[in-house]
PDB file of N, CA and C in Angstrom:
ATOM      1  N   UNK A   1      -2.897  30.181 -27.931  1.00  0.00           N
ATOM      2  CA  UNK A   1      -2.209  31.202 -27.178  1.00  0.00           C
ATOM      3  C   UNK A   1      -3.192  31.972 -26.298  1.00  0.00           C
ATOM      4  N   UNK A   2      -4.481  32.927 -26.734  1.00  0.00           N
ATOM      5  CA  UNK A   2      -5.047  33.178 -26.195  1.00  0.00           C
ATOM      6  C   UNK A   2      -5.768  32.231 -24.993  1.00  0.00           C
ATOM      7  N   UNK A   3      -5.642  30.738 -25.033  1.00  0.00           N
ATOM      8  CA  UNK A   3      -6.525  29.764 -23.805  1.00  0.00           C
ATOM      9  C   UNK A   3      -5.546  30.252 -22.873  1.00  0.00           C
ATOM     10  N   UNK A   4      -4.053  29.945 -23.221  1.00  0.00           N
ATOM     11  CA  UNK A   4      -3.435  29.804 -22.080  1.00  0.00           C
ATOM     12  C   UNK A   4      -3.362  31.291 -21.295  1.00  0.00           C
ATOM     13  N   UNK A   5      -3.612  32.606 -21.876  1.00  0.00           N
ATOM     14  CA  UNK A   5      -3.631  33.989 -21.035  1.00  0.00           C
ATOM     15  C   UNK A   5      -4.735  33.797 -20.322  1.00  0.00           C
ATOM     16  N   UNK A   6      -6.304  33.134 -21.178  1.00  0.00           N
ATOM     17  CA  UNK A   6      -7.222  33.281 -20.420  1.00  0.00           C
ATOM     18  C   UNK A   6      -7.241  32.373 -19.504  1.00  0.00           C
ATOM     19  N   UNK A   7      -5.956  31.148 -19.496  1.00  0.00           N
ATOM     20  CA  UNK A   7      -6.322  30.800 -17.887  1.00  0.00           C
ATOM     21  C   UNK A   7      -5.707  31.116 -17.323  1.00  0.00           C
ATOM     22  N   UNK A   8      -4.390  32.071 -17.406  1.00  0.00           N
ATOM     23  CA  UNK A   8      -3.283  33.134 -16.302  1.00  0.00           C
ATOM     24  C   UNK A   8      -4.362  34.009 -15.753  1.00  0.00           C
ATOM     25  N   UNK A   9      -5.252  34.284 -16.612  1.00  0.00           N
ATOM     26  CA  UNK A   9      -6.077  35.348 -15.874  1.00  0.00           C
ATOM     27  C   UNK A   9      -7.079  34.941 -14.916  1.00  0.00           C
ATOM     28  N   UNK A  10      -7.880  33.924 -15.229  1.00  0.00           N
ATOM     29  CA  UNK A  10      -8.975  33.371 -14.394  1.00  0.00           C
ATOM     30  C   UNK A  10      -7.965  33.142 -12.947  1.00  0.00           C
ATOM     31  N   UNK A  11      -6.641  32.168 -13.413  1.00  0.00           N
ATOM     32  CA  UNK A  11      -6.154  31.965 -11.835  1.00  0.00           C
ATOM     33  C   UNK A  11      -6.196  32.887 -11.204  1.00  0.00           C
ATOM     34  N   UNK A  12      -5.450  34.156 -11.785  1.00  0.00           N
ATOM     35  CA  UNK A  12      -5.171  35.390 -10.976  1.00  0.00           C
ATOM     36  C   UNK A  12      -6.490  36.129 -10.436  1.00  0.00           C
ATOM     37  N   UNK A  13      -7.693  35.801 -11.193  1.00  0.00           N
ATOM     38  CA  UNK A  13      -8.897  36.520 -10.837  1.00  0.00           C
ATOM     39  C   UNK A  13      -9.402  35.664  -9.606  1.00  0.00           C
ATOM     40  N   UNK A  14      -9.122  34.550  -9.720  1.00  0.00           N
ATOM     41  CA  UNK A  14      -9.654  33.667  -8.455  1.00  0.00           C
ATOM     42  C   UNK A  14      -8.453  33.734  -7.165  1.00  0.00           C
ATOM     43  N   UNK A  15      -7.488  34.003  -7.387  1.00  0.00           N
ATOM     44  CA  UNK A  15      -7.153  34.126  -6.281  1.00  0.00           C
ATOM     45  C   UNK A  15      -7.102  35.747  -5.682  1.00  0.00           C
ATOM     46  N   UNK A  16      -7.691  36.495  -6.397  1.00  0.00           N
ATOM     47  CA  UNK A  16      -8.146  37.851  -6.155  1.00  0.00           C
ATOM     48  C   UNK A  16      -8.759  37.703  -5.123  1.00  0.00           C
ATOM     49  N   UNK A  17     -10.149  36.786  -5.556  1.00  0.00           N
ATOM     50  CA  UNK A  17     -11.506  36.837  -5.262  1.00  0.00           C
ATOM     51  C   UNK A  17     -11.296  36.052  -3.468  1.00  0.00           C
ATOM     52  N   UNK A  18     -10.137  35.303  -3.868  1.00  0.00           N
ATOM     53  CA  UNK A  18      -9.886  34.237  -2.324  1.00  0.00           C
ATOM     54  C   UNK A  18      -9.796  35.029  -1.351  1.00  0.00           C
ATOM     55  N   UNK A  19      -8.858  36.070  -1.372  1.00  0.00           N
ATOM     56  CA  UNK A  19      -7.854  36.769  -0.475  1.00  0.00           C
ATOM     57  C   UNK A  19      -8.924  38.116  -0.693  1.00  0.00           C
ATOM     58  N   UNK A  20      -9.984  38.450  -1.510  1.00  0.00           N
ATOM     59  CA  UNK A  20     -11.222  39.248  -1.056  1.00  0.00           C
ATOM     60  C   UNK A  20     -10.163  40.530  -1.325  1.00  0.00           C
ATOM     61  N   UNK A  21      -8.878  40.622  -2.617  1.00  0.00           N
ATOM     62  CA  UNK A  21      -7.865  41.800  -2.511  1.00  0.00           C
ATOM     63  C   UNK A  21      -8.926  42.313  -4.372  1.00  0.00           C
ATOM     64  N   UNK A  22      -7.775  43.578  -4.377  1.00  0.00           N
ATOM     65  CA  UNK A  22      -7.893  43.963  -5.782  1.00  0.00           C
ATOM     66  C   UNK A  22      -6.538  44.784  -6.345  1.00  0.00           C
ATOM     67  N   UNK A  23      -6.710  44.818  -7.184  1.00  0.00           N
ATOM     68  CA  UNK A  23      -5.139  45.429  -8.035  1.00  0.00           C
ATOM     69  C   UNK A  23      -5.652  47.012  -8.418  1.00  0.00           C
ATOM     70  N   UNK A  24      -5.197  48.046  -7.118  1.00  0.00           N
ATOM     71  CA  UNK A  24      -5.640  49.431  -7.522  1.00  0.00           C
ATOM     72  C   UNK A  24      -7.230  49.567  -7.702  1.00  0.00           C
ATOM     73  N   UNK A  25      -7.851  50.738  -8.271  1.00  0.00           N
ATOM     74  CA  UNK A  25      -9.068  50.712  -7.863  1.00  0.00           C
ATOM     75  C   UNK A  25      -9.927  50.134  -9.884  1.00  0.00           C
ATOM     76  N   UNK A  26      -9.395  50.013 -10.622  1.00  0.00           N
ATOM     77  CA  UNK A  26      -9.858  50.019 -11.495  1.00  0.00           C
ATOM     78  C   UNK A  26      -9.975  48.261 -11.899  1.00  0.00           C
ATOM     79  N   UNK A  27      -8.780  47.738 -11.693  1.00  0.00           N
ATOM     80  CA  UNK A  27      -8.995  46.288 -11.937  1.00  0.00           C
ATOM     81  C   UNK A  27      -9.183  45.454 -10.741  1.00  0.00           C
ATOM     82  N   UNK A  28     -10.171  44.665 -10.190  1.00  0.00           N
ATOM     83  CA  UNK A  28     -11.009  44.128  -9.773  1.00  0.00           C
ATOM     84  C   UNK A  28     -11.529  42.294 -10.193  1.00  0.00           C
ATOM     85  N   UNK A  29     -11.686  41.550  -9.506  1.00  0.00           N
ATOM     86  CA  UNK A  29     -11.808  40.161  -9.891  1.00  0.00           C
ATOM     87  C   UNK A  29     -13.045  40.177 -11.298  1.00  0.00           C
ATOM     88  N   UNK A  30     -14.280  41.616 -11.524  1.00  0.00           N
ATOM     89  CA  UNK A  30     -15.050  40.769 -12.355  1.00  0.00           C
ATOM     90  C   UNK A  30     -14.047  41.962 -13.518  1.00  0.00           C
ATOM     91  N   UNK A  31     -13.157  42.458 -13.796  1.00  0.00           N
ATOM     92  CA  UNK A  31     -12.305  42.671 -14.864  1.00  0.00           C
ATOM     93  C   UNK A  31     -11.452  42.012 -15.333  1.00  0.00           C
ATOM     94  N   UNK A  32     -10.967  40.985 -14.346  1.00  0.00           N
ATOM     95  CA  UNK A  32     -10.522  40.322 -14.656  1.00  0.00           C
ATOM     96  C   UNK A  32     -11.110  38.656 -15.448  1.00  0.00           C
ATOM     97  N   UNK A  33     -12.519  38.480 -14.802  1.00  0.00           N
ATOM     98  CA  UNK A  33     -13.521  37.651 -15.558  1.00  0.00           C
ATOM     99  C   UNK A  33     -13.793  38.081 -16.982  1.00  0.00           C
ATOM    100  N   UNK A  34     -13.737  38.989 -17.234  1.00  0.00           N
ATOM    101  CA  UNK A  34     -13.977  39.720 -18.356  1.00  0.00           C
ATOM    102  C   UNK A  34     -13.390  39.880 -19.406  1.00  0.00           C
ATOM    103  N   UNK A  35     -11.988  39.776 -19.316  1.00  0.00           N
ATOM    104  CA  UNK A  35     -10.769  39.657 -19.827  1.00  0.00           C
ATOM    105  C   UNK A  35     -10.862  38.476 -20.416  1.00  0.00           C
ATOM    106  N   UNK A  36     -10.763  37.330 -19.046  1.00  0.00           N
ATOM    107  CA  UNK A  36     -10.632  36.598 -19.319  1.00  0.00           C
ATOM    108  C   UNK A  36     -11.607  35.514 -20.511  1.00  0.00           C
ATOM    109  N   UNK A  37     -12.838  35.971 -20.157  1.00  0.00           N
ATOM    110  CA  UNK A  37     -13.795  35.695 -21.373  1.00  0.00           C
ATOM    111  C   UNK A  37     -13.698  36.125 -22.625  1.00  0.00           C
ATOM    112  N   UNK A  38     -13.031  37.620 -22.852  1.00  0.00           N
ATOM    113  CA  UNK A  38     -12.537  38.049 -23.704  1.00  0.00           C
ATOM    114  C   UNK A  38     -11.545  36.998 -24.648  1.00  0.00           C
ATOM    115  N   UNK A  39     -10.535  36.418 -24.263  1.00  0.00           N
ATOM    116  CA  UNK A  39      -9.420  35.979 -24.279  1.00  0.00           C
ATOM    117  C   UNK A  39     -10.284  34.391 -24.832  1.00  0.00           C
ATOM    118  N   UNK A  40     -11.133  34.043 -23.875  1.00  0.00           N
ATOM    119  CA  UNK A  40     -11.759  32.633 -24.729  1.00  0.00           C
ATOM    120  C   UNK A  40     -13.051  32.779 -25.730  1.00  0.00           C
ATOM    121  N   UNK A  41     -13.025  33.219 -26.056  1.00  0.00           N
ATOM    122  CA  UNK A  41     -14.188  34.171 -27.335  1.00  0.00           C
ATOM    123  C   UNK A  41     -13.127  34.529 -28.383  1.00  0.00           C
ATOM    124  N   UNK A  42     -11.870  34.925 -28.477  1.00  0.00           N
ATOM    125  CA  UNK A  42     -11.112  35.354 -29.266  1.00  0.00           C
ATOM    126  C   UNK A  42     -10.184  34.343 -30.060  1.00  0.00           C
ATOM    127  N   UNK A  43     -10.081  33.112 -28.780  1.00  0.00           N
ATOM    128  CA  UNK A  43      -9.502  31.788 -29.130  1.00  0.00           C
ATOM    129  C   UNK A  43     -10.393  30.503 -29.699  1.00  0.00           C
ATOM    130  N   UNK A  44     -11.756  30.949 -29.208  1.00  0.00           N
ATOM    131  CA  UNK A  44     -12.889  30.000 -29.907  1.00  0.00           C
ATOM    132  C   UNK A  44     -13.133  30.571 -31.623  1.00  0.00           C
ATOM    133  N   UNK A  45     -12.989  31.660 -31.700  1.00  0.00           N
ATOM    134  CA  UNK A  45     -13.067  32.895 -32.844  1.00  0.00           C
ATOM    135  C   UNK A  45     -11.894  32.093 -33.903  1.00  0.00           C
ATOM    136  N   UNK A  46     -10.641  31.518 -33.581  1.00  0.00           N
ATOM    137  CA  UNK A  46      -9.499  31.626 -34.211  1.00  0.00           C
ATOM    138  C   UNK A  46      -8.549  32.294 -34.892  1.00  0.00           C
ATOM    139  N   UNK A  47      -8.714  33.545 -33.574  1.00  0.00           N
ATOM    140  CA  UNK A  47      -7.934  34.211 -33.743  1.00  0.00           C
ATOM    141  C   UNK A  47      -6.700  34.157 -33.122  1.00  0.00           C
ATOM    142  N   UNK A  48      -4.959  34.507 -33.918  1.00  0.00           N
ATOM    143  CA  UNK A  48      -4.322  34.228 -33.073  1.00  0.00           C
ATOM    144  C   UNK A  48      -3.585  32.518 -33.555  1.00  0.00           C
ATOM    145  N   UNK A  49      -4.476  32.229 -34.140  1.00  0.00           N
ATOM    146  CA  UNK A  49      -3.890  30.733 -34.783  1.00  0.00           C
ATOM    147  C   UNK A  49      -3.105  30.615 -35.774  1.00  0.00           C
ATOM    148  N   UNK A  50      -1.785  30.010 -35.870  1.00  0.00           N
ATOM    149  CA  UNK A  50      -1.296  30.363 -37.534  1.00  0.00           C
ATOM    150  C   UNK A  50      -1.054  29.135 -38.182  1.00  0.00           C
ATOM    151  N   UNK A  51      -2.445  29.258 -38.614  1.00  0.00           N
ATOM    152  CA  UNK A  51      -2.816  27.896 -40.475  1.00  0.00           C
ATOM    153  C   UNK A  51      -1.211  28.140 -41.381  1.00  0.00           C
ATOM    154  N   UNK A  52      -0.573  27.183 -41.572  1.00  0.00           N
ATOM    155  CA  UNK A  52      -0.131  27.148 -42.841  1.00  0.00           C
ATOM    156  C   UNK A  52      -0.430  26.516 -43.707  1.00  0.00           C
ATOM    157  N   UNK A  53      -0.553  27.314 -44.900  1.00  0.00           N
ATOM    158  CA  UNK A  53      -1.578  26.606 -46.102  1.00  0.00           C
ATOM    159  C   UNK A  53      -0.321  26.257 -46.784  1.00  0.00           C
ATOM    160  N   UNK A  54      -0.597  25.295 -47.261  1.00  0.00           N
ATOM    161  CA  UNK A  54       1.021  25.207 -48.590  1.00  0.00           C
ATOM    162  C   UNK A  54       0.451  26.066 -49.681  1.00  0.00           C
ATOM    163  N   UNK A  55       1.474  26.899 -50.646  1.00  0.00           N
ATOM    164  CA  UNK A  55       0.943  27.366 -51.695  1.00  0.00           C
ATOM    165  C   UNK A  55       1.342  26.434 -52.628  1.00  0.00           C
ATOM    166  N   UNK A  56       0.707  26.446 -53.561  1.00  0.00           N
ATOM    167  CA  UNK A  56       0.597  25.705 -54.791  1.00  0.00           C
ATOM    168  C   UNK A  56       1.516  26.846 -56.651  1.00  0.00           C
ATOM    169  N   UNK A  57       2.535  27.107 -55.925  1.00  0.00           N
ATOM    170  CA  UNK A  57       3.333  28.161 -57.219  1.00  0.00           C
ATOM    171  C   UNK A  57       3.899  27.080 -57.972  1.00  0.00           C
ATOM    172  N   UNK A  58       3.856  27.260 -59.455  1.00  0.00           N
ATOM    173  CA  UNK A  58       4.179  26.494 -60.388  1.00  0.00           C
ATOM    174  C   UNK A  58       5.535  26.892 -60.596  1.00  0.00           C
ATOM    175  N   UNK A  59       6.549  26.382 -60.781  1.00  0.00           N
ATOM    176  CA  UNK A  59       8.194  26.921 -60.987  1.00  0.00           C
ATOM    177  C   UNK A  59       7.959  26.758 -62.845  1.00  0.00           C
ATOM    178  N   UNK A  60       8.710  27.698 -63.351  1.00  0.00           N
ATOM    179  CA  UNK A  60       8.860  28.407 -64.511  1.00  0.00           C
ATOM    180  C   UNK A  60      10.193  27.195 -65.157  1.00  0.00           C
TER     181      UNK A  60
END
């Protein structure tokens, strides 16, 4: 889950960077790099993944 935001974001940061625009004064193409690294550090991490373990309960 997190790969696929961090590549909504890289697109959106690269086509920031194309068109030389920015979103208001605070977010900016390298906030958006940033994010986006965020986002693949968090998914390399495994976070966000859902393991199902079987449990092993003994019935009575």
């Amino acid at each position: 889950m997190f790969a696929i935001i961090a590549a909504v974001i890289f697109g959106l940061a690269l086509l920031l960077d194309l068109a030389n625009a920015s979103i208001g004064s605070v977010i900016d193409g390298s906030t958006l790099i940033t994010a986006g690294l965020l986002c693949v550090a968090l998914h390399l991490a495994g976070v966000g993944t859902s393991v199902r373990r079987p449990s092993f309960r003994r019935r009575r």
